[in-house]
C-alpha atoms as a PDB file:
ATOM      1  CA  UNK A   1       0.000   0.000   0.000  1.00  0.00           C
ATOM      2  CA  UNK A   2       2.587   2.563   1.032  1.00  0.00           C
ATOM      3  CA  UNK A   3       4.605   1.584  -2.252  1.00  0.00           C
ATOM      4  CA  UNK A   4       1.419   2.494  -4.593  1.00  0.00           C
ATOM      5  CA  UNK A   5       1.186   5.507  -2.265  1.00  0.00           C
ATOM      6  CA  UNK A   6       4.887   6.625  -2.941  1.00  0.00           C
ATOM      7  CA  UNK A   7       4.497   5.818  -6.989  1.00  0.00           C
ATOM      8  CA  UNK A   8       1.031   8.031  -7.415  1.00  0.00           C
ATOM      9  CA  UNK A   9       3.091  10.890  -5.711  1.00  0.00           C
ATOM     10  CA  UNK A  10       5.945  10.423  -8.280  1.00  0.00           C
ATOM     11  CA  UNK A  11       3.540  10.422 -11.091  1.00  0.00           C
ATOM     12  CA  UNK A  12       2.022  13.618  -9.592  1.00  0.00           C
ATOM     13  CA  UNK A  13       4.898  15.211  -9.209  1.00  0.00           C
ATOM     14  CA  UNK A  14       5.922  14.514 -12.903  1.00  0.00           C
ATOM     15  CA  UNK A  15       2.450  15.356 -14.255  1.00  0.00           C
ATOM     16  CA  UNK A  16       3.086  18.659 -12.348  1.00  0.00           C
ATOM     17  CA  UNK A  17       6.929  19.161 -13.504  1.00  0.00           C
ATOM     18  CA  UNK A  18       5.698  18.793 -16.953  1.00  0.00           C
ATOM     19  CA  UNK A  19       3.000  21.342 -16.588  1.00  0.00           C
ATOM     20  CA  UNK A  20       5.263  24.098 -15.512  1.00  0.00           C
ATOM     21  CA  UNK A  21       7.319  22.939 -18.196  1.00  0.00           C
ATOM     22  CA  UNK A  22       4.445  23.413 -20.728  1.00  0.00           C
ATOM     23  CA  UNK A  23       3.783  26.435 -19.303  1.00  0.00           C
ATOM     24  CA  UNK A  24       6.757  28.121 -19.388  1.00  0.00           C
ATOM     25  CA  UNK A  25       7.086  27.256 -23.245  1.00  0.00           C
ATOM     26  CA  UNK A  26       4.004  29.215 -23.853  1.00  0.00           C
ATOM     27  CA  UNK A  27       4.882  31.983 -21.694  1.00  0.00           C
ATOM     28  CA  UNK A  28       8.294  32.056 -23.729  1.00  0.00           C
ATOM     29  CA  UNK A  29       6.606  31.286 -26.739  1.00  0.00           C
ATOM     30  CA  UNK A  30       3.916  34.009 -26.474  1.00  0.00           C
ATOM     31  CA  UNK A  31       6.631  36.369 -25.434  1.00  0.00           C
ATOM     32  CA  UNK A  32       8.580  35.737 -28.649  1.00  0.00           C
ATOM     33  CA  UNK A  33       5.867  35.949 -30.668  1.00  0.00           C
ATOM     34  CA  UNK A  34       4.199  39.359 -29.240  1.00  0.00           C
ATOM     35  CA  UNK A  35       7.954  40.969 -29.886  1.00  0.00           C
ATOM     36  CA  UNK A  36       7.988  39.865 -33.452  1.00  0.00           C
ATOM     37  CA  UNK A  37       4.373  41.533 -34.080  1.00  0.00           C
ATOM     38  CA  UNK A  38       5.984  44.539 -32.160  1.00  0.00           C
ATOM     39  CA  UNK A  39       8.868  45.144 -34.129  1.00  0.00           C
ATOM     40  CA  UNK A  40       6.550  44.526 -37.247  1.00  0.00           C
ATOM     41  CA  UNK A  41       4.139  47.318 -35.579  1.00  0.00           C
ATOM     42  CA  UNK A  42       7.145  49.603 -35.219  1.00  0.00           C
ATOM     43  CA  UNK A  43       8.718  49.167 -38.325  1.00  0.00           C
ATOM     44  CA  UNK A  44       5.094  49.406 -40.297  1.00  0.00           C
ATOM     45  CA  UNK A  45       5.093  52.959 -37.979  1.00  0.00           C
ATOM     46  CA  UNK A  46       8.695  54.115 -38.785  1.00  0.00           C
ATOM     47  CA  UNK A  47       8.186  53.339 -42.525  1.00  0.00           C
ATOM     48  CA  UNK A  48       5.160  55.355 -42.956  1.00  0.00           C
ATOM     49  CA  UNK A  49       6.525  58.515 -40.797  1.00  0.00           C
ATOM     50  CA  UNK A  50       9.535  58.248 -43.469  1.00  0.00           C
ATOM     51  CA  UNK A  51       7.426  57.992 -46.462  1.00  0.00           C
ATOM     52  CA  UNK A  52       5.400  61.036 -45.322  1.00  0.00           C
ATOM     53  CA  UNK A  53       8.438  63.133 -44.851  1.00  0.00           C
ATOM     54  CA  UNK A  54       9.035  62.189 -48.585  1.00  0.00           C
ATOM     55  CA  UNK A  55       5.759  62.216 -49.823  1.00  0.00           C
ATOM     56  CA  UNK A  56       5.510  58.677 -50.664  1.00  0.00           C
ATOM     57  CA  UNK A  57       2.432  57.180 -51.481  1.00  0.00           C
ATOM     58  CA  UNK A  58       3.804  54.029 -52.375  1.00  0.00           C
ATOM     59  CA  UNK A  59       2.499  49.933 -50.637  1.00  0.00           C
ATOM     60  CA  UNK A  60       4.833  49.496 -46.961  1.00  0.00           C
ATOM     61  CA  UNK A  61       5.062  45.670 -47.882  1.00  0.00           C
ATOM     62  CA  UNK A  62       7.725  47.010 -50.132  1.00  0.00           C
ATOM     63  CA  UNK A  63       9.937  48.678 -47.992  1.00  0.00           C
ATOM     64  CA  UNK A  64      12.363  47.560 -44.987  1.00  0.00           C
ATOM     65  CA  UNK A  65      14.147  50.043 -42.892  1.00  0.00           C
ATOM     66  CA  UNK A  66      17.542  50.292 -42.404  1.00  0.00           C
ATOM     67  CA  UNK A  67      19.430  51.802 -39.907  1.00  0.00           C
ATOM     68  CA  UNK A  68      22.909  54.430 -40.346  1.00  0.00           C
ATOM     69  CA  UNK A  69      25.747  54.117 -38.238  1.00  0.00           C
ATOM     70  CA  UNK A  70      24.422  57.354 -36.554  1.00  0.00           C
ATOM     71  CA  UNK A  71      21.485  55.543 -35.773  1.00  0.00           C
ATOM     72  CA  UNK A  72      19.330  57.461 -38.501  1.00  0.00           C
ATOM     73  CA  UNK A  73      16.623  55.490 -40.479  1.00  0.00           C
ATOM     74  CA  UNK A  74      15.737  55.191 -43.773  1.00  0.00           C
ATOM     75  CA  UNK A  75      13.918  53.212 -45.990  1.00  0.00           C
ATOM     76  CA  UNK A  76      14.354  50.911 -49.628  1.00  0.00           C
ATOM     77  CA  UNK A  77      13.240  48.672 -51.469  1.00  0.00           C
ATOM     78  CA  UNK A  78      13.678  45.185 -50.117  1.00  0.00           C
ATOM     79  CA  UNK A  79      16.792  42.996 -51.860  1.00  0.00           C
ATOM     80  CA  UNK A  80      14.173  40.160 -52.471  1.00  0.00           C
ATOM     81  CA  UNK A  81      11.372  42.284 -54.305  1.00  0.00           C
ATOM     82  CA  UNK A  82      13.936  44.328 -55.929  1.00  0.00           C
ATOM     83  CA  UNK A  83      15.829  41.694 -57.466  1.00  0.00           C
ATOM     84  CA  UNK A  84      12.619  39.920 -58.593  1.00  0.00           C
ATOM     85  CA  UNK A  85      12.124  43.140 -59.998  1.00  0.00           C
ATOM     86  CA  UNK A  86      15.258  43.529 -61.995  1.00  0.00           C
ATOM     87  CA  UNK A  87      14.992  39.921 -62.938  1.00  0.00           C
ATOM     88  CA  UNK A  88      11.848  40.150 -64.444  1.00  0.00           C
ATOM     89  CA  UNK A  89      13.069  43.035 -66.498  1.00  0.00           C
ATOM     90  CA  UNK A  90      15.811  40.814 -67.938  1.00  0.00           C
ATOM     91  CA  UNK A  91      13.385  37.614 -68.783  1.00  0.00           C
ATOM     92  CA  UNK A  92      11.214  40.712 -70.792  1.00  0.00           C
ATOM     93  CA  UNK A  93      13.896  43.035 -71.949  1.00  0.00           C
ATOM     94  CA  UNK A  94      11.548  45.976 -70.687  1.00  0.00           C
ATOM     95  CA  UNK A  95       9.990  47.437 -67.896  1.00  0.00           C
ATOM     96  CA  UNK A  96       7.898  44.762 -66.202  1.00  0.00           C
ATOM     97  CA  UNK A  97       4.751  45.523 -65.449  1.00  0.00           C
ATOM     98  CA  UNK A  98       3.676  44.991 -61.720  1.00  0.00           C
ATOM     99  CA  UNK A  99       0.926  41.699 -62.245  1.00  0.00           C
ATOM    100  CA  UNK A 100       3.193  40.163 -64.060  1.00  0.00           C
ATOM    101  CA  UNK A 101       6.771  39.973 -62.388  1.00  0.00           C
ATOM    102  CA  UNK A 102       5.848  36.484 -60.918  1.00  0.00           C
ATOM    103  CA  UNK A 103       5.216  34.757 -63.971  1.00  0.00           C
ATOM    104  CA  UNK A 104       7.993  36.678 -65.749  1.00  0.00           C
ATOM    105  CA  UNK A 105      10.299  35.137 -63.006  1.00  0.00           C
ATOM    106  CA  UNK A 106       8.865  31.801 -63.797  1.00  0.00           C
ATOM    107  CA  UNK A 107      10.893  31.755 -66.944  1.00  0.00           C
ATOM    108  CA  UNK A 108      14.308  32.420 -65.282  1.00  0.00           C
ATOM    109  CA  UNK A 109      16.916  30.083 -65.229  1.00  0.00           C
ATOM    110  CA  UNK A 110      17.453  27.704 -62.743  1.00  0.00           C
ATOM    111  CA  UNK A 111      20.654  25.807 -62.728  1.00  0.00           C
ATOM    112  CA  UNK A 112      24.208  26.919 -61.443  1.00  0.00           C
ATOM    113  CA  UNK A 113      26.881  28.669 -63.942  1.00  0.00           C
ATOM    114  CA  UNK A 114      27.115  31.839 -65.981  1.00  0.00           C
ATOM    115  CA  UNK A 115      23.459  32.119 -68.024  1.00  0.00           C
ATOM    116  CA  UNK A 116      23.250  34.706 -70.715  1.00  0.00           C
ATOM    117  CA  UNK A 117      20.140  36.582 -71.406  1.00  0.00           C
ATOM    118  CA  UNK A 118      19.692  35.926 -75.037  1.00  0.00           C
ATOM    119  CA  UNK A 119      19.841  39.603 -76.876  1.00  0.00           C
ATOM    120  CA  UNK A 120      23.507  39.471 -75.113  1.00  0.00           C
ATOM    121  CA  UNK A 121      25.124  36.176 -76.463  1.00  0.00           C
ATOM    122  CA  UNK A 122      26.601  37.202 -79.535  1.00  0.00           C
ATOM    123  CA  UNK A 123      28.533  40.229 -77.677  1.00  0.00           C
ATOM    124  CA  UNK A 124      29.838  37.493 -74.626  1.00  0.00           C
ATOM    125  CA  UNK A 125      31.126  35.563 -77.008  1.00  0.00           C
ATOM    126  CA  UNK A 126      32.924  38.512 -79.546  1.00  0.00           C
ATOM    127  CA  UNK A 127      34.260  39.524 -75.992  1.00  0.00           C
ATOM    128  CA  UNK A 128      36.048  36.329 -75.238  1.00  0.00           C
ATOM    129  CA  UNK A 129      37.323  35.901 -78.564  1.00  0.00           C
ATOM    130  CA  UNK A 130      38.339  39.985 -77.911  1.00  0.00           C
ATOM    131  CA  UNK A 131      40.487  38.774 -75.092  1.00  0.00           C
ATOM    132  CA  UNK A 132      41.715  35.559 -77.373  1.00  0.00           C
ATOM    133  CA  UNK A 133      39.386  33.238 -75.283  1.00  0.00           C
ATOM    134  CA  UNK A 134      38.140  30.697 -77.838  1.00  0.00           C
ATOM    135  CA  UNK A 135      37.746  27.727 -75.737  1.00  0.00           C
ATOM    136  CA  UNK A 136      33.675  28.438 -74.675  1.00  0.00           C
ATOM    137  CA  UNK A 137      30.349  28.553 -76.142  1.00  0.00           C
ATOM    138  CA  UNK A 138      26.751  28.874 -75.135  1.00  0.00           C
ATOM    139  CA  UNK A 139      24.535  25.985 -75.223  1.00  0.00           C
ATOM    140  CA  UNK A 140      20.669  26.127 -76.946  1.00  0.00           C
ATOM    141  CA  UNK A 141      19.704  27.137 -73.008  1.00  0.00           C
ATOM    142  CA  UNK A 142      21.873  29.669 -72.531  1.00  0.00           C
ATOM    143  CA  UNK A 143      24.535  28.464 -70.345  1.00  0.00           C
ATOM    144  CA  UNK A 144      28.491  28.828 -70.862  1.00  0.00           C
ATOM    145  CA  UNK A 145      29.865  25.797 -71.629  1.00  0.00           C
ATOM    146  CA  UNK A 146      33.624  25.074 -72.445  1.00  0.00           C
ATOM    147  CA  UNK A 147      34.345  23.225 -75.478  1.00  0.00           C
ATOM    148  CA  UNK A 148      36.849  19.955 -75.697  1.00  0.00           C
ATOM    149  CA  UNK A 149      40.211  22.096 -74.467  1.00  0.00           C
ATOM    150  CA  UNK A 150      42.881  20.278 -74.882  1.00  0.00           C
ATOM    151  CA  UNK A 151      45.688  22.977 -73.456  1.00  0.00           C
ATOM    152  CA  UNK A 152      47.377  21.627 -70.693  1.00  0.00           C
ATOM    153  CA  UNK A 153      48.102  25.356 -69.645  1.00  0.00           C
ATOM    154  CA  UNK A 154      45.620  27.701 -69.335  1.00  0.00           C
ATOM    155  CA  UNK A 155      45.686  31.362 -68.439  1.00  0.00           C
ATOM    156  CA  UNK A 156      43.868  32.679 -65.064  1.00  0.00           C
ATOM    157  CA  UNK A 157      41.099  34.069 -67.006  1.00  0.00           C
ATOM    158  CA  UNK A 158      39.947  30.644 -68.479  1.00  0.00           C
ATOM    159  CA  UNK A 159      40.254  29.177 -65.050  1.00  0.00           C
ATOM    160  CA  UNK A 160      38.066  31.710 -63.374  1.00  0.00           C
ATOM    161  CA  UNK A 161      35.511  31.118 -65.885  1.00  0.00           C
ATOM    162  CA  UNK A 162      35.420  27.665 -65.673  1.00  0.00           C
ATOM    163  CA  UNK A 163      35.727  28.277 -61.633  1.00  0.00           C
ATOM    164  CA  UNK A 164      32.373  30.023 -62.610  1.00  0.00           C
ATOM    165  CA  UNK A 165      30.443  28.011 -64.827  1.00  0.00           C
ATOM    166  CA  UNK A 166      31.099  24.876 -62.648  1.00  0.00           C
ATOM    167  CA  UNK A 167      30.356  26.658 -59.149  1.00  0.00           C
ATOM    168  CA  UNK A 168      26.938  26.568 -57.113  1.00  0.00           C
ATOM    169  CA  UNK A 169      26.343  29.674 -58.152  1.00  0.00           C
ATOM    170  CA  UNK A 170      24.353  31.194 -60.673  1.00  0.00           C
ATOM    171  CA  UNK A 171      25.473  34.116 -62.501  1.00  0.00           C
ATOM    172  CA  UNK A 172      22.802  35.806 -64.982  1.00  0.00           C
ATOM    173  CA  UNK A 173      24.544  38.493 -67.548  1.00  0.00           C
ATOM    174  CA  UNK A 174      23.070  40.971 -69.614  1.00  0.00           C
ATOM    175  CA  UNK A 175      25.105  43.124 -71.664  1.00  0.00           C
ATOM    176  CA  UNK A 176      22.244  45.966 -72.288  1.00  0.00           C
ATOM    177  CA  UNK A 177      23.693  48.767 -70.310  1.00  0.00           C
ATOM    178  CA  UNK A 178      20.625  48.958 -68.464  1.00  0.00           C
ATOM    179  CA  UNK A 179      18.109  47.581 -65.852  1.00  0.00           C
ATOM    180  CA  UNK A 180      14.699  47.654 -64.476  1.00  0.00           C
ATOM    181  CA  UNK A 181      14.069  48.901 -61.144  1.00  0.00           C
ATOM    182  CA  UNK A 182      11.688  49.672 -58.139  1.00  0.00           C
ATOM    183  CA  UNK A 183      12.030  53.680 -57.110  1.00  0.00           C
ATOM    184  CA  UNK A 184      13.233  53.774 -53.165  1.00  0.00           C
ATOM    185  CA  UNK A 185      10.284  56.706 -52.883  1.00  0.00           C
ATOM    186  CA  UNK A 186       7.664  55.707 -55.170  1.00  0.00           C
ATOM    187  CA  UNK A 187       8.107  51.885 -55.667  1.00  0.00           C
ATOM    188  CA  UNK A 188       7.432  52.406 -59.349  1.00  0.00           C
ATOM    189  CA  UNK A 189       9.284  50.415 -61.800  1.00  0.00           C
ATOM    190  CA  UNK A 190      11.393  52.127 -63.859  1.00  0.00           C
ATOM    191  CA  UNK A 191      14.066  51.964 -66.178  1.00  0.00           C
ATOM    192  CA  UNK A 192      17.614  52.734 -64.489  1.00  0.00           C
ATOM    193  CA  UNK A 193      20.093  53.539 -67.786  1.00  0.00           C
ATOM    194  CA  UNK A 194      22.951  53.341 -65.790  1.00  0.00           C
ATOM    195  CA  UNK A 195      25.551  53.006 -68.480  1.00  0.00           C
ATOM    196  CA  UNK A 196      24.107  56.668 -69.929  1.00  0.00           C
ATOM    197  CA  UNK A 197      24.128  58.099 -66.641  1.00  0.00           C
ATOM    198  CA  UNK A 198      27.951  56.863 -65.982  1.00  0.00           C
ATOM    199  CA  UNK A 199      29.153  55.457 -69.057  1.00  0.00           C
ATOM    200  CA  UNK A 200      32.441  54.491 -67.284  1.00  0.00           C
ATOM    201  CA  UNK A 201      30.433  51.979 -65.142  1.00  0.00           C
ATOM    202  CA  UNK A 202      31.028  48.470 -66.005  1.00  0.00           C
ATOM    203  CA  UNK A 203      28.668  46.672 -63.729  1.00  0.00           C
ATOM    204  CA  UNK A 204      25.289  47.014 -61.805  1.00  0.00           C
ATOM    205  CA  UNK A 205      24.923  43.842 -59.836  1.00  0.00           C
ATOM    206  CA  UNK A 206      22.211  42.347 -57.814  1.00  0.00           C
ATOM    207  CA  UNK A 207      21.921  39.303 -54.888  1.00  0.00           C
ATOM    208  CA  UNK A 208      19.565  37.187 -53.748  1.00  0.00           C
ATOM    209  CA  UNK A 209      20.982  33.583 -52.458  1.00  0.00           C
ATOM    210  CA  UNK A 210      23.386  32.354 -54.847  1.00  0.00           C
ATOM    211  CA  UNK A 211      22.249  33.998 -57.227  1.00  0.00           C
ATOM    212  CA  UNK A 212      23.480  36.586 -58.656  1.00  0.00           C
ATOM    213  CA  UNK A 213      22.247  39.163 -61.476  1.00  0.00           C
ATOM    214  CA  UNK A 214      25.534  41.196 -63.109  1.00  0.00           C
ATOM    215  CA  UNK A 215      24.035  43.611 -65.589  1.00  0.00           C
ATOM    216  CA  UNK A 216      26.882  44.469 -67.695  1.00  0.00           C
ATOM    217  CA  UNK A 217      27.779  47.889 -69.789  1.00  0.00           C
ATOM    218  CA  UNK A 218      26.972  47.853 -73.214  1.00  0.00           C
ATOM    219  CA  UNK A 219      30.154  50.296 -73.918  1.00  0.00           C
ATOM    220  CA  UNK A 220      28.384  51.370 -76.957  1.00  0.00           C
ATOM    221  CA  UNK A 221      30.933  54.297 -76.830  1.00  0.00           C
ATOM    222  CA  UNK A 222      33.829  52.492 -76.399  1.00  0.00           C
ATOM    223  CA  UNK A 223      34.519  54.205 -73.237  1.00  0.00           C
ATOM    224  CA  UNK A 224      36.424  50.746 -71.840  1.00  0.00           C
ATOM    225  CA  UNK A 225      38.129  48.127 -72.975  1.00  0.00           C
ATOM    226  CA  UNK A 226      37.373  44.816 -73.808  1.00  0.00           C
ATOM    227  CA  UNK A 227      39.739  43.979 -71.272  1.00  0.00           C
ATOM    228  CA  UNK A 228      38.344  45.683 -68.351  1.00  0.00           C
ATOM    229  CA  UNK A 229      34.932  44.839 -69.166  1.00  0.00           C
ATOM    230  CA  UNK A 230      35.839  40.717 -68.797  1.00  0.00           C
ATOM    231  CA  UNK A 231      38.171  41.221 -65.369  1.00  0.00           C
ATOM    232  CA  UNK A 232      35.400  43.533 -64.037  1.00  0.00           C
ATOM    233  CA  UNK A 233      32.753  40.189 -64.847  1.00  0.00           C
ATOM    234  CA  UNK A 234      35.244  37.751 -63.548  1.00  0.00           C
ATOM    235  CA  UNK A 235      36.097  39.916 -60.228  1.00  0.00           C
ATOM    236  CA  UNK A 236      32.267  38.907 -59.197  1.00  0.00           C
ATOM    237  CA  UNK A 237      32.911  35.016 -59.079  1.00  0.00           C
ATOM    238  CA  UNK A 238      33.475  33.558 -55.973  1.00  0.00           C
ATOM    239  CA  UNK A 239      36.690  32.762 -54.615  1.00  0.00           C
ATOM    240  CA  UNK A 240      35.885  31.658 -51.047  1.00  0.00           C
END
């Protein structure tokens, strides 16, 4: 009797341990939770006192606020949406239209290596060949692919490329001299001609993952070389 007596009080105590156990998850739980929906709350406030200051009208959902070394806030476009953005505007070679950026994206490639947007294959290739790289080609998908190479020595260039095309990364060129953007005020799409505004810039990149988006100079004006166009592609890949 006194042994049944003793194991009902264990198994009380345990059903009780576990309880506060329970209940302490919750609490914690609860706790974490209400924060989270706080710092939404706050950030939902911040954003909209800094869009009134600049008269922006445009959806919260696209912004995220970041915060200066001096502590100051402002506000842009978040990396995801704007490189969805800036994607989309490669698949259509002009300004996406906002209903239609997720199929758009739909469309983009997938696998790891150095992908070409179409309209810029011809000019990736003539600039290899410009920098007496003869050794690569682009499949009927769009990828860079290096042909049988049967040099036993090959220069650094070659072996960053292939260091690229066989990585786990996925690097998506477009040789327009121009992109497709969100405004940081409006959240309008817009065409960004950067190679007009600076024609001496070779590259405006994007990241999301390991992906990432290099849209190259056209150098329509021949204000760079072949040369420095290819080492300013190659000093994106990945040496880590």
């Amino acid at each position: 009797m006194k042994k049944k007596i003793i194991l009902l009080l264990i198994i009380i105590c345990m059903v009780i341990v576990t309880l506060v156990i329970f209940n302490k998850i919750n609490v914690t739980n609860k706790k974490k939770e209400n924060e989270e929906n706080s710092d939404i709350s706050n950030n939902v406030e911040i954003i909209e006192n800094i869009q009134k200051d600049i008269n922006s009208t445009a959806n919260t959902d696209l912004f995220e606020v970041v915060t200066e070394y001096d502590g100051k806030n402002f506000i842009r476009i978040k990396p995801d949406i704007q490189f969805n953005t800036v994607l989309a505007g490669i698949i259509k070679k002009d300004t996406p239209n906002e209903n239609e950026i997720n199929e758009l994206i739909k469309n983009a490639p997938t696998n790891t290596g150095i992908w070409i947007n179409d309209n810029s294959r011809e000019d990736f290739i003539n600039l290899l060949e410009s920098n007496n790289i003869n050794s690569f080609e682009i499949d009927e998908n769009g990828y860079l692919k290096e042909k049988n190479n049967k040099d036993n020595e090959l220069s650094n260039k070659v072996k960053i490329i292939n260091q690229m095309v066989n990585s786990d990364e996925l690097y998506i060129i477009d040789m327009s001299g121009k992109c497709y953007i969100r405004d940081d005020v409006s959240g309008e799409i817009l065409e960004y001609p950067f190679e007009e505004m600076d024609p001496y810039q070779l590259a405006e990149p994007y990241y999301n993952d390991n992906v990432i988006i290099l849209n190259i100079t056209s150098n329509k004006n021949n204000y760079l070389s072949n040369e420095e166009i290819l080492e300013g592609i190659l000093s994106f890949a990945n040496n880590d």
